[in-house]
C-alpha atoms as a PDB file:
ATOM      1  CA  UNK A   1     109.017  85.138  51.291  1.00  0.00           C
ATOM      2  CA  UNK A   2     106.581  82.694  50.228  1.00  0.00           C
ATOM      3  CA  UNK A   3     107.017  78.709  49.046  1.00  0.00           C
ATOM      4  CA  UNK A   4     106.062  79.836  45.389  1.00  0.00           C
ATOM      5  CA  UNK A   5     108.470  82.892  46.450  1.00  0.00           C
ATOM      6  CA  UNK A   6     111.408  80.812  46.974  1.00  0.00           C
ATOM      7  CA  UNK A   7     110.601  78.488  44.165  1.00  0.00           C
ATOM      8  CA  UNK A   8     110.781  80.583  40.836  1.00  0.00           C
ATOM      9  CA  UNK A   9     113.697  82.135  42.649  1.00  0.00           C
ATOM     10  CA  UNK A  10     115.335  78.682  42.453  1.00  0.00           C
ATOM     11  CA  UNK A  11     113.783  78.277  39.122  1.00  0.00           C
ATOM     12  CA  UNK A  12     115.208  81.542  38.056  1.00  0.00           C
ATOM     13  CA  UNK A  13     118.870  81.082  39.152  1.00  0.00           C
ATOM     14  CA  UNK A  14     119.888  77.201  39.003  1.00  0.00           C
ATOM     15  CA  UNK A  15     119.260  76.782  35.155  1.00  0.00           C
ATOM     16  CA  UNK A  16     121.614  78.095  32.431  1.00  0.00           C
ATOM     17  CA  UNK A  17     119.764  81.216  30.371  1.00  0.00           C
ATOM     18  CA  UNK A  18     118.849  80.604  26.651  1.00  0.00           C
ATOM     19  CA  UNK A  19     119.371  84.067  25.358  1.00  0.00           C
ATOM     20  CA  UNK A  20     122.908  83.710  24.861  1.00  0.00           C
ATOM     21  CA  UNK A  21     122.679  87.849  24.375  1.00  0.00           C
ATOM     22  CA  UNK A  22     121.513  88.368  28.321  1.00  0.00           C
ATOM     23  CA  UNK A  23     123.793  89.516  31.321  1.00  0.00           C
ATOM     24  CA  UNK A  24     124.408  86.758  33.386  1.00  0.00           C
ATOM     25  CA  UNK A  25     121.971  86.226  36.008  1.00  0.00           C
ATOM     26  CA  UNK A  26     123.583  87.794  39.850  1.00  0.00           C
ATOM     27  CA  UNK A  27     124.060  84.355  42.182  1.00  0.00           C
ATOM     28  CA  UNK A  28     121.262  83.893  43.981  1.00  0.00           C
ATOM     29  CA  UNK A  29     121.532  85.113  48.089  1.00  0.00           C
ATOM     30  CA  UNK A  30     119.967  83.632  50.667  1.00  0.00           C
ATOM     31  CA  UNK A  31     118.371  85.598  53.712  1.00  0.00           C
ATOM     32  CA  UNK A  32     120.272  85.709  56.679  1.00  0.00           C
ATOM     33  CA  UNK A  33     117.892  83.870  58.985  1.00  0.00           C
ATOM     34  CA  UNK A  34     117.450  81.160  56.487  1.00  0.00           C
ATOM     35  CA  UNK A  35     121.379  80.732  56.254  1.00  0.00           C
ATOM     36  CA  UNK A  36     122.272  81.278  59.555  1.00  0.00           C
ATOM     37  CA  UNK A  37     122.790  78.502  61.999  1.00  0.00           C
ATOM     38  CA  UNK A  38     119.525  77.906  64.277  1.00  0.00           C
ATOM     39  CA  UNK A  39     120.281  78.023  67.784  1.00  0.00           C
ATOM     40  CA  UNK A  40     120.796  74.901  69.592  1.00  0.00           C
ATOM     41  CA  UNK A  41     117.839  74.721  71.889  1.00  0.00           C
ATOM     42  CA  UNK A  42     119.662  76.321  75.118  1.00  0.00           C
ATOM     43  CA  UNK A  43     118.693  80.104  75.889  1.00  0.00           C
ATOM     44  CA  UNK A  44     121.870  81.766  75.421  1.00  0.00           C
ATOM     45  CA  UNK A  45     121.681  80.402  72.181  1.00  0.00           C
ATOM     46  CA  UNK A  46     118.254  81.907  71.384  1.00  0.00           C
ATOM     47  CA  UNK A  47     119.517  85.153  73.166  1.00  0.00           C
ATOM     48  CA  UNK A  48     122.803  85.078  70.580  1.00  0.00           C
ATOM     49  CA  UNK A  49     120.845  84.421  67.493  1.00  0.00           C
ATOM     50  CA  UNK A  50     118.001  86.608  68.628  1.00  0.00           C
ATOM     51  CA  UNK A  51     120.666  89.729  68.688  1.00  0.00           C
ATOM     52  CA  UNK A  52     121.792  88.538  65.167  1.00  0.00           C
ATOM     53  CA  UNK A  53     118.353  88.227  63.919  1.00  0.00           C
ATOM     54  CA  UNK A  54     118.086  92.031  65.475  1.00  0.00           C
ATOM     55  CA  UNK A  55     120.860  93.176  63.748  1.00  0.00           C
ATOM     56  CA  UNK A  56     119.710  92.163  60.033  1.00  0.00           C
ATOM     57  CA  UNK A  57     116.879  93.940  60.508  1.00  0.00           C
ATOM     58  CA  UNK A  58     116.589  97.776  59.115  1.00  0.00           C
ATOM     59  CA  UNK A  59     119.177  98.535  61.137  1.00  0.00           C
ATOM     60  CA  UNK A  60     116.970 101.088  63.447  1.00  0.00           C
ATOM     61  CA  UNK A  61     117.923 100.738  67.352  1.00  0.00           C
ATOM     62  CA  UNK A  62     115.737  98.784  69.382  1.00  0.00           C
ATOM     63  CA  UNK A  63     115.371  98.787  72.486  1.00  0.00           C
ATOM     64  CA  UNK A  64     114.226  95.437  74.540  1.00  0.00           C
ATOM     65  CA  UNK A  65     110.861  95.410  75.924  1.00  0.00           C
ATOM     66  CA  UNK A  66     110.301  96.180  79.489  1.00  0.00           C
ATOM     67  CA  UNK A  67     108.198  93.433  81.325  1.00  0.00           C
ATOM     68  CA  UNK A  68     104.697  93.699  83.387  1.00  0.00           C
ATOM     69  CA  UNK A  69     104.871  90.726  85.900  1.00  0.00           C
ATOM     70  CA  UNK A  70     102.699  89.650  88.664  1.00  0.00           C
ATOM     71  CA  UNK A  71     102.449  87.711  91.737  1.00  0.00           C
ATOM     72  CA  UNK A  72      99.534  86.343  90.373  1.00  0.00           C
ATOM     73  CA  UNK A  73      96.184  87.763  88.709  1.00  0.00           C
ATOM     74  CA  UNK A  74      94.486  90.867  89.879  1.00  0.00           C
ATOM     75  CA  UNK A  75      97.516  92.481  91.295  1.00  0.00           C
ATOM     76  CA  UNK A  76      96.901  95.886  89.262  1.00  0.00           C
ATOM     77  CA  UNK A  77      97.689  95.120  85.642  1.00  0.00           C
ATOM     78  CA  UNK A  78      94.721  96.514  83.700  1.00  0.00           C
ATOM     79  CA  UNK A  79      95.927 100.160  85.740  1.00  0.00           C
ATOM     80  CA  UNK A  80      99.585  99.536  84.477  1.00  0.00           C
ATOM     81  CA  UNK A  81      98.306  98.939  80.706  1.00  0.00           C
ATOM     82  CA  UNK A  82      95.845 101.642  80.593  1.00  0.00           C
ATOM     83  CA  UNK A  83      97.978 104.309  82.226  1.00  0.00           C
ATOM     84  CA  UNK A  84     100.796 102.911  79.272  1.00  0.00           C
ATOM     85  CA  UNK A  85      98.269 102.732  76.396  1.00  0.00           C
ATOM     86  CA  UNK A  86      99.411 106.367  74.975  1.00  0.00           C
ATOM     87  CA  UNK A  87     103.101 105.781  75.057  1.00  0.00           C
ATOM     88  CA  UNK A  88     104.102 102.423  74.688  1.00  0.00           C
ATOM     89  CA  UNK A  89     103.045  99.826  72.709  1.00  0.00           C
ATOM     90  CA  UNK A  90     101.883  96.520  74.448  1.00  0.00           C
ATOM     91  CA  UNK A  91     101.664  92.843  73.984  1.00  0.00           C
ATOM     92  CA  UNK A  92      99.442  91.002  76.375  1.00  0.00           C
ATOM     93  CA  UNK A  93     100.013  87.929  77.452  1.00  0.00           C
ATOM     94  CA  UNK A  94     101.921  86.665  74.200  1.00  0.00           C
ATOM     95  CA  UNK A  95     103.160  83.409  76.113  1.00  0.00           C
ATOM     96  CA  UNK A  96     100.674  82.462  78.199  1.00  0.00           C
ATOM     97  CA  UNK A  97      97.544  83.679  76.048  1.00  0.00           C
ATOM     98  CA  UNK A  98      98.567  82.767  72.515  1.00  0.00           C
ATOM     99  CA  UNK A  99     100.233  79.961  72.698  1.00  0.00           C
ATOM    100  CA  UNK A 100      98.741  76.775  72.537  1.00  0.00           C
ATOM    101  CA  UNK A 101      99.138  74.367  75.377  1.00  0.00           C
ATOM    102  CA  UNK A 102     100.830  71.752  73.181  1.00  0.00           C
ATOM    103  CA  UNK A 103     103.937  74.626  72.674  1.00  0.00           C
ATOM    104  CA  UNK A 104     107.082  73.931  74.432  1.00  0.00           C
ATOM    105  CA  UNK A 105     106.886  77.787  75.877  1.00  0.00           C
ATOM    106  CA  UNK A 106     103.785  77.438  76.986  1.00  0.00           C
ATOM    107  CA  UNK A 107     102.883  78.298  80.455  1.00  0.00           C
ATOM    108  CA  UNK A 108     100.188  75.652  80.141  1.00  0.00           C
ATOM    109  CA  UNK A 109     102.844  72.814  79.274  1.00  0.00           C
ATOM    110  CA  UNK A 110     105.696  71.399  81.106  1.00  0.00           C
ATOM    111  CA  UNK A 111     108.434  74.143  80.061  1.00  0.00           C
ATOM    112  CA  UNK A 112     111.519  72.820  80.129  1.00  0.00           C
ATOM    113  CA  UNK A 113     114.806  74.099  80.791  1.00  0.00           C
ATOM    114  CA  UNK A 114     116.112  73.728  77.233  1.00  0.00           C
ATOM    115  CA  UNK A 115     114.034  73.898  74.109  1.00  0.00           C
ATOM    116  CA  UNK A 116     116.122  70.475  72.668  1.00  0.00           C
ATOM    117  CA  UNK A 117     113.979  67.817  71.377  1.00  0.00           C
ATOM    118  CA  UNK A 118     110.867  70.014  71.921  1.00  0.00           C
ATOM    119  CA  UNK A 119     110.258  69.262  68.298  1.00  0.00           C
ATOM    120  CA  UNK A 120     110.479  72.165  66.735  1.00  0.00           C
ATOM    121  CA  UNK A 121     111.541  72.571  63.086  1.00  0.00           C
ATOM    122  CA  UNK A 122     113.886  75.051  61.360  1.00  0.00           C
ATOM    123  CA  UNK A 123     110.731  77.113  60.447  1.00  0.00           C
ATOM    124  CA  UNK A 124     109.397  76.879  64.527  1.00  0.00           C
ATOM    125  CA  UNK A 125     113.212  78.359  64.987  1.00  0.00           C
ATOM    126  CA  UNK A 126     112.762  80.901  62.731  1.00  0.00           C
ATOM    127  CA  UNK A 127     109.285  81.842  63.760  1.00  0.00           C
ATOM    128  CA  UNK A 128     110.206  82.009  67.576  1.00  0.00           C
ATOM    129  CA  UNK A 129     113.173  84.489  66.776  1.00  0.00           C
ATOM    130  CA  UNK A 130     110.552  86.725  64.804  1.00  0.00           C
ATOM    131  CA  UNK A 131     108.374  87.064  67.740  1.00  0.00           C
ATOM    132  CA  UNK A 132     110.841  87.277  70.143  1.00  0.00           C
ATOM    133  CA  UNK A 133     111.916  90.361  67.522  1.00  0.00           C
ATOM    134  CA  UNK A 134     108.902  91.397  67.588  1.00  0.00           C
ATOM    135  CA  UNK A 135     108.953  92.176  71.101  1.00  0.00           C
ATOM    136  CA  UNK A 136     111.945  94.833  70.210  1.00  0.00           C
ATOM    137  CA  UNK A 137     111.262  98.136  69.486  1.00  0.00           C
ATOM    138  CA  UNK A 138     111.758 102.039  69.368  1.00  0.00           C
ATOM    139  CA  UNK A 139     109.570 103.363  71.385  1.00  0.00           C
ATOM    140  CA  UNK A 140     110.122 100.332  73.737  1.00  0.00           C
ATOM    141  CA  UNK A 141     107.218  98.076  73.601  1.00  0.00           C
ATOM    142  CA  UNK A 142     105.467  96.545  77.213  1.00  0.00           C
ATOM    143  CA  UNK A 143     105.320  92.937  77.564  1.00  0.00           C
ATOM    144  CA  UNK A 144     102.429  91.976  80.042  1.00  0.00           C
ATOM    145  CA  UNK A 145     103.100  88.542  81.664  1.00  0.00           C
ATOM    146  CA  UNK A 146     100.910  88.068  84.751  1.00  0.00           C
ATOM    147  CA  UNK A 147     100.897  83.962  85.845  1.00  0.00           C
ATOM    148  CA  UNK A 148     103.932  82.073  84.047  1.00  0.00           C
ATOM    149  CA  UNK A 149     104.433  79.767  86.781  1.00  0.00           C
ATOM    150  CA  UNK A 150     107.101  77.037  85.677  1.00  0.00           C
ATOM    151  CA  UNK A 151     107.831  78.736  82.520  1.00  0.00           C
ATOM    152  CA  UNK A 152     108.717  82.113  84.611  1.00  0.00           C
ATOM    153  CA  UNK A 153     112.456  81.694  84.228  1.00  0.00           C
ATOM    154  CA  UNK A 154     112.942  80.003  80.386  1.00  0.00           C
ATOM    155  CA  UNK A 155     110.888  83.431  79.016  1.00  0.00           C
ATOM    156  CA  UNK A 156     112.700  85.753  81.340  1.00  0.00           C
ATOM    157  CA  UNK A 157     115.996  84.275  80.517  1.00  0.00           C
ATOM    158  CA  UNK A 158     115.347  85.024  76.124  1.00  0.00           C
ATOM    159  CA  UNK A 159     114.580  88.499  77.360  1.00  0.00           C
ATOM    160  CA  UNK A 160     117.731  89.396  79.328  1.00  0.00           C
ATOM    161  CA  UNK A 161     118.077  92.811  78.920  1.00  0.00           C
ATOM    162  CA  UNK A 162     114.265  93.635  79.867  1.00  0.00           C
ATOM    163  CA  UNK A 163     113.494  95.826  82.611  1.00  0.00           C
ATOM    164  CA  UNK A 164     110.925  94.185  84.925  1.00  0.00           C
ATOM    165  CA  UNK A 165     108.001  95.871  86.396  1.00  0.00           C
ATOM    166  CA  UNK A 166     106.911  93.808  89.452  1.00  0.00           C
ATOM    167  CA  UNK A 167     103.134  94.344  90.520  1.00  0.00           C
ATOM    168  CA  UNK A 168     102.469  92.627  93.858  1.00  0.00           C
ATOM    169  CA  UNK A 169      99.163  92.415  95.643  1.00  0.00           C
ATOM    170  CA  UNK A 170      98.125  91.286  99.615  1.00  0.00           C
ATOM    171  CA  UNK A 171      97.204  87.879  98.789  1.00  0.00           C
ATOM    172  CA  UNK A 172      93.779  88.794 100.996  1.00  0.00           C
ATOM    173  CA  UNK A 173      92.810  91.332  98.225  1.00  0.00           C
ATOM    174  CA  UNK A 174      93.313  88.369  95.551  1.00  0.00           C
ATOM    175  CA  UNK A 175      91.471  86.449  97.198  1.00  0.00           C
ATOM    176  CA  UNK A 176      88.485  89.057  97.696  1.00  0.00           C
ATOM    177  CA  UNK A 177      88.601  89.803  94.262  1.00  0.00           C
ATOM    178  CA  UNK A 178      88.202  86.456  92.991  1.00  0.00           C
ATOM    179  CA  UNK A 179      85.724  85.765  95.680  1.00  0.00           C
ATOM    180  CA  UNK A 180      83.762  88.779  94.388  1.00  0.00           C
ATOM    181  CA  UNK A 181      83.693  88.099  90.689  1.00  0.00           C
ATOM    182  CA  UNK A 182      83.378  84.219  91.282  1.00  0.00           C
ATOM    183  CA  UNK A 183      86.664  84.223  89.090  1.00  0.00           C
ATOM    184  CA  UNK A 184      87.835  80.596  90.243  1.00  0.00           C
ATOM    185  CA  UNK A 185      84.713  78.941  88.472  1.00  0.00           C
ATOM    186  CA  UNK A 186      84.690  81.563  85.982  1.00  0.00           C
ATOM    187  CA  UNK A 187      88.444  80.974  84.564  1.00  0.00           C
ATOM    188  CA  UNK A 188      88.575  77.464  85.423  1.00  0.00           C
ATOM    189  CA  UNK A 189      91.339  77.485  88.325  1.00  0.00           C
ATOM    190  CA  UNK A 190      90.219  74.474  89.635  1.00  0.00           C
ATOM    191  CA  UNK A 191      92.229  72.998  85.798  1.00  0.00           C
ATOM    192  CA  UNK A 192      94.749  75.419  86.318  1.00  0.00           C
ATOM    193  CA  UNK A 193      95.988  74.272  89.694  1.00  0.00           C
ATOM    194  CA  UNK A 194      95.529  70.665  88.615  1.00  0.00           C
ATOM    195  CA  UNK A 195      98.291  71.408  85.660  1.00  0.00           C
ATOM    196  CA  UNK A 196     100.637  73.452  87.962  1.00  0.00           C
ATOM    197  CA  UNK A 197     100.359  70.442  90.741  1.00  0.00           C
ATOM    198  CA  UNK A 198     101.581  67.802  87.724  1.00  0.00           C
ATOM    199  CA  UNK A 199     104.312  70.106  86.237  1.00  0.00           C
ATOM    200  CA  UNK A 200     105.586  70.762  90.329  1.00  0.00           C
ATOM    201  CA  UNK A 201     106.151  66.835  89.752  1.00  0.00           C
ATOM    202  CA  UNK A 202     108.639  66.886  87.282  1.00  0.00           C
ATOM    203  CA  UNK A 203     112.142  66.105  87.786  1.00  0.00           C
ATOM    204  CA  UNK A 204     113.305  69.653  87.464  1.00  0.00           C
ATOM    205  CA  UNK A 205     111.121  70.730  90.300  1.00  0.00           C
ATOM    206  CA  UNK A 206     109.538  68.072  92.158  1.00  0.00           C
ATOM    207  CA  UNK A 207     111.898  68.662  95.399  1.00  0.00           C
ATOM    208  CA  UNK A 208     111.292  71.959  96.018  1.00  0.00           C
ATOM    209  CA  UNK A 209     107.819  72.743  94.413  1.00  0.00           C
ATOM    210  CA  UNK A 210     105.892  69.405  94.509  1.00  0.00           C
ATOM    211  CA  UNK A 211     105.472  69.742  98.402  1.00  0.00           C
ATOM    212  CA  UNK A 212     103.943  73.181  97.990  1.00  0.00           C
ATOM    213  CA  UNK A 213     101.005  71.626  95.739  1.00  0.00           C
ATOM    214  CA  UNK A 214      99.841  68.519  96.957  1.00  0.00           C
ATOM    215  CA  UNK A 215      97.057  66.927  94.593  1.00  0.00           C
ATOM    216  CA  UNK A 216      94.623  66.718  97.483  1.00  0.00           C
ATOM    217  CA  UNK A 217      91.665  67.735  96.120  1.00  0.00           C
ATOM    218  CA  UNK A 218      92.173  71.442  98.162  1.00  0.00           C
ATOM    219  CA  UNK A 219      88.977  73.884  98.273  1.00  0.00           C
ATOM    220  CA  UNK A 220      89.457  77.012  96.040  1.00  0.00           C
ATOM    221  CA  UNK A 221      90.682  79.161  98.687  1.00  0.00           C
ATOM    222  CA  UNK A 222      93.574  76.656  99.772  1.00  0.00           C
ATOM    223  CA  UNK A 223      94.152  76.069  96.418  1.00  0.00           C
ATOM    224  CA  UNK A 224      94.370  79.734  95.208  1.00  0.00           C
ATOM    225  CA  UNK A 225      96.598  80.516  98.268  1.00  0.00           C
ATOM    226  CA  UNK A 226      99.205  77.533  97.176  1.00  0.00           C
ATOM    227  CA  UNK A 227      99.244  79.426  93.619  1.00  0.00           C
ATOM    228  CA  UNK A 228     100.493  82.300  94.644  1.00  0.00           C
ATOM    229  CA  UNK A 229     102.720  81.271  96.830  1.00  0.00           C
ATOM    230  CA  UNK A 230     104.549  79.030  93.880  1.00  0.00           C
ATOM    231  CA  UNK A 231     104.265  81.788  91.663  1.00  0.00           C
ATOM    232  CA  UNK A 232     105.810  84.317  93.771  1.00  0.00           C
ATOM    233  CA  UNK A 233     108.524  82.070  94.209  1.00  0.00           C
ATOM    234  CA  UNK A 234     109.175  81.154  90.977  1.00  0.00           C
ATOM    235  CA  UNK A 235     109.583  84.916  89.739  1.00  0.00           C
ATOM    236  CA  UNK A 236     111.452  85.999  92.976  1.00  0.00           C
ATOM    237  CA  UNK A 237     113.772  82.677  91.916  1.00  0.00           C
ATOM    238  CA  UNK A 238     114.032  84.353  87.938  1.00  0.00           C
ATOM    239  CA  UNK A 239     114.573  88.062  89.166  1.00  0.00           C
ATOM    240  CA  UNK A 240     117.451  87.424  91.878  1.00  0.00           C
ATOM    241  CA  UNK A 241     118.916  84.044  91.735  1.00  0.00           C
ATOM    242  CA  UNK A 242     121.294  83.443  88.989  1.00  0.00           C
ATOM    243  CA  UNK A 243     124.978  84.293  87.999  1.00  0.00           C
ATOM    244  CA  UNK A 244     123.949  87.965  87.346  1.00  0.00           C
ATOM    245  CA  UNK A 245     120.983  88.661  89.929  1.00  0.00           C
ATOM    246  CA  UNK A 246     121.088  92.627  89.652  1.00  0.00           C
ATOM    247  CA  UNK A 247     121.535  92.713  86.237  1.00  0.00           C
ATOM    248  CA  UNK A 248     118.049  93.519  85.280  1.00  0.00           C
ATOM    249  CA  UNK A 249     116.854  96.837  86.810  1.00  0.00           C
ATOM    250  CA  UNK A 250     113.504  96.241  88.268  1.00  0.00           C
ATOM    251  CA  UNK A 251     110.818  97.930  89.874  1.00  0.00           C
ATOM    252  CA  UNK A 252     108.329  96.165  92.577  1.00  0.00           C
ATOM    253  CA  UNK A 253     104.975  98.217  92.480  1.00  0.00           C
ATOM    254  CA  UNK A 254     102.738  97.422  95.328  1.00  0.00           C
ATOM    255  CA  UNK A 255      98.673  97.039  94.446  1.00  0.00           C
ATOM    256  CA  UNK A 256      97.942  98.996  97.837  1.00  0.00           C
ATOM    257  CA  UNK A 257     100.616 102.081  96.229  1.00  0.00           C
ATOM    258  CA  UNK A 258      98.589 102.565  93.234  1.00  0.00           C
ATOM    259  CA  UNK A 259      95.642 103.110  94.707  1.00  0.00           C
ATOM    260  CA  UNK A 260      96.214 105.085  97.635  1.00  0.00           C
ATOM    261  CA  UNK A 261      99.118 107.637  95.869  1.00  0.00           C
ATOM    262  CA  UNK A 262      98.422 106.997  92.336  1.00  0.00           C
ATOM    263  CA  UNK A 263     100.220 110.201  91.232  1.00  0.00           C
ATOM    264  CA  UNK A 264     103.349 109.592  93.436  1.00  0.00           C
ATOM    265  CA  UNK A 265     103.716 105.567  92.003  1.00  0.00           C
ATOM    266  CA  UNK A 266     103.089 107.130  88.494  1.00  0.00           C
ATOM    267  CA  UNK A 267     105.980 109.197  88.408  1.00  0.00           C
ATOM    268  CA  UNK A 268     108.104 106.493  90.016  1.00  0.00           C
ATOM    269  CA  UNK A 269     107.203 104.744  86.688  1.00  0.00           C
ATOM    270  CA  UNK A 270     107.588 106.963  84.085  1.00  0.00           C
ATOM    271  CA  UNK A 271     111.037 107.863  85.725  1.00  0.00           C
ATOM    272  CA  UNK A 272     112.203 103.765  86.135  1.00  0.00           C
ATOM    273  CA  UNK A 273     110.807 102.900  82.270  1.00  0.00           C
ATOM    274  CA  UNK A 274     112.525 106.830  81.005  1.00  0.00           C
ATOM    275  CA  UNK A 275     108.838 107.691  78.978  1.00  0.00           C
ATOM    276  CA  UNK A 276     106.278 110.724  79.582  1.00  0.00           C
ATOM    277  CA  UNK A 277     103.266 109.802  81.168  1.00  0.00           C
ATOM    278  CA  UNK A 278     100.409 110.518  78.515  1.00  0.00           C
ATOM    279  CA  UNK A 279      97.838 113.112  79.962  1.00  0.00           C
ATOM    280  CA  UNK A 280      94.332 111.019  80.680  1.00  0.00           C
ATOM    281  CA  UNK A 281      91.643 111.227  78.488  1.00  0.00           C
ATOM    282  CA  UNK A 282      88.325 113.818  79.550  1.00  0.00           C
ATOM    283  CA  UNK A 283      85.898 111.699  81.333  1.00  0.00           C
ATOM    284  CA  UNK A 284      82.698 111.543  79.151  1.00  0.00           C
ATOM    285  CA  UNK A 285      79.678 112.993  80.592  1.00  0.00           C
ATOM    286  CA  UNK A 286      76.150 112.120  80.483  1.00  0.00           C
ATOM    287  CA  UNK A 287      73.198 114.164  79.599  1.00  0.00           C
ATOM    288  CA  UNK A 288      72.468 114.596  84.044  1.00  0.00           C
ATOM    289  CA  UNK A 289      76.589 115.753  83.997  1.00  0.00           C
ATOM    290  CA  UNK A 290      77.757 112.715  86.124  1.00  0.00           C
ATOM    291  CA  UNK A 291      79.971 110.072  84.701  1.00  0.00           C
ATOM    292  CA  UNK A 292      78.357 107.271  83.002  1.00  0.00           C
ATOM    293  CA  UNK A 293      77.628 104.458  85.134  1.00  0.00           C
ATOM    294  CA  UNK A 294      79.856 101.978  84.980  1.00  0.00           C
ATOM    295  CA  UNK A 295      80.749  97.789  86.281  1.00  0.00           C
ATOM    296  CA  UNK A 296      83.479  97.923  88.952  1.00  0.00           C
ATOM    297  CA  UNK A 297      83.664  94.132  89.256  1.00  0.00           C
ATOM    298  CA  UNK A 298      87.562  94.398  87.841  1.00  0.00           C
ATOM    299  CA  UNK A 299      88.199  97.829  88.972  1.00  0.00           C
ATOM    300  CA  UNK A 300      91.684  98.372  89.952  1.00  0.00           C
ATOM    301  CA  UNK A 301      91.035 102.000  91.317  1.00  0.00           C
ATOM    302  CA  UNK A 302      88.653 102.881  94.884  1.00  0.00           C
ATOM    303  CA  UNK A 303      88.656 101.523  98.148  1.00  0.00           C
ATOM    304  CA  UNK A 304      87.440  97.677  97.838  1.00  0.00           C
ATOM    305  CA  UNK A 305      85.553  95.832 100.522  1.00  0.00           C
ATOM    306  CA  UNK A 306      86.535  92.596 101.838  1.00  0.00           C
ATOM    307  CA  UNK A 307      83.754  90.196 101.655  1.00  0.00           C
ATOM    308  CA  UNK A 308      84.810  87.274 103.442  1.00  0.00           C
ATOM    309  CA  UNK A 309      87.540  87.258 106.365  1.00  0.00           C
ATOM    310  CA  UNK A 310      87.295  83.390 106.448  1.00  0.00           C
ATOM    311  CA  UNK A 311      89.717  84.012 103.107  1.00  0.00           C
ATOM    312  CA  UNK A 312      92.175  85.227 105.208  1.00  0.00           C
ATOM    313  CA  UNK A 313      92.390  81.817 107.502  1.00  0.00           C
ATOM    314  CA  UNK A 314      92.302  79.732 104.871  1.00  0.00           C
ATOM    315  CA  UNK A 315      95.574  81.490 102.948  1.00  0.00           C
ATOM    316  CA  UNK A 316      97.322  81.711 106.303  1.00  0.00           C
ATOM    317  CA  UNK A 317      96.580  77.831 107.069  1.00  0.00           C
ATOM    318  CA  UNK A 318      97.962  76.684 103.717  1.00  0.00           C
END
């Protein structure tokens, strides 16, 4: 409902009626999620209001979404969504690709462990639970969360009952594939470690995570293989520490499995996330009958070469 909305409704019900010959006027109702209290900034109280703010919806079931998460990049989520595309919808990336930096859920801030005092208003509340909301769904939506670092466990914790697909990757063919499509330079890593380093230096995690990033200035391949490392660690912490560890049924898909027995790790999917696999789409033929020619750079499919063994050292040594 809109400002002007809100105000002829207020216009409309809070002053006596002229006609003396009308009905009276019904009391005015709020909506539920502007009446109800806003949670208190901790995550079970987002989790609590969130299944309210489900409820007063149309009253369909929906189901929670089922998460895509990653080691790091390049671990074989472009296969995951495409293979998905026909049967579930998908969000990609909504925390860590549409949200500003300044936003307290951020990946790219300093997430804390409650959302008090993060500044936001009753209308960030309210906006927050209709995303989260969003999320739900019948059929059950995809969530695609590759790199959330330090936020890893705050976003995993407002979607409790999400079943986690874990894509993991040899940290040698991460490294060849950023090598080979100069990705570092190209997404501006050399940032990104800088503002994982800082947030490792925080109170919350400076003892166990600030050792594992020293802000030393580290070449790209040193630095990439520190990333991964923390960001393993961090979703391995989310996904089976805690009061409830096997709670959330998961599924850990290897980048090696995919490729090699595609159709065996496809069924091993459909059957964990209970969906038919859509059939794939006719390849499109060119006027010679061969496929059209095509840029592998981000393939996730085919045997990939390894350009540089030195890669390998480097990881290893870090």
């Amino acid at each position: 409902m809109t400002e002007v909305a809100l105000r002829l409704r207020v216009m409309t019900t809070s002053h006596e009626q002229t006609d003396p010959g009308a009905a009276p006027l019904p009391p005015a109702t709020p909506h539920p999620a502007l009446s109800a209290a806003l949670p208190d900034g901790t995550i079970r109280s987002i989790v609590v209001r969130l299944a309210a703010h489900l409820n007063e919806r149309d009253g369909r079931p929906a189901s929670p979404p089922a998460l895509a998460l990653g080691i790091f990049e390049r671990v074989g989520s472009n296969w995951l969504s495409d293979s998905l595309r026909g049967a579930m919808p998908q969000h990609n990336e909504p925390f860590r690709q549409q949200l500003g930096r300044e936003h307290p859920l951020s990946p790219g801030n300093r997430v804390p462990p409650s959302l008090q005092g993060t500044g936001l208003s009753g209308l960030g509340w309210h906006h927050l639970l209709c995303a989260l909301s969003d999320l739900h769904g019948q059929p059950r939506h995809l969530v695609k969360e590759t790199n959330l670092f330090f936020a890893t466990d705050t976003v995993l914790g407002m979607l409790p009952e999400s079943p986690a697909v874990v894509l993991t990757r040899a940290p040698i063919g991460i490294a060849s594939s950023f090598a080979r499509g100069r990705l570092w330079d190209r997404w501006r890593y050399g940032d990104r470690y800088a503002q994982v380093a800082a947030t490792a230096r925080a109170p919350r995690w400076r003892t166990a995570f600030a050792p594992l990033l020293p802000q030393d200035d580290p070449d790209p391949a040193t630095a990439l293989g520190r990333l991964i490392v923390v960001n393993s660690l961090l979703l391995a912490r989310a996904l089976f520490e805690g009061d409830e560890p096997s709670r959330r049924p998961r599924l850990v898909i290897p980048y090696e499995q995919h490729v090699s027995d595609p159709g065996r790790t496809e069924v091993g999917l459909t059957q964990f996330l209970g969906i038919g696999m859509p059939e794939p789409a006719d390849e499109l033929l060119n006027a010679a009958g061969a496929t059209p020619a095509t840029d592998t750079t981000f393939a996730t499919t085919g045997r990939k070469d390894i350009p540089c063994q030195v890669l390998l050292f480097r990881l290893v040594a870090s």
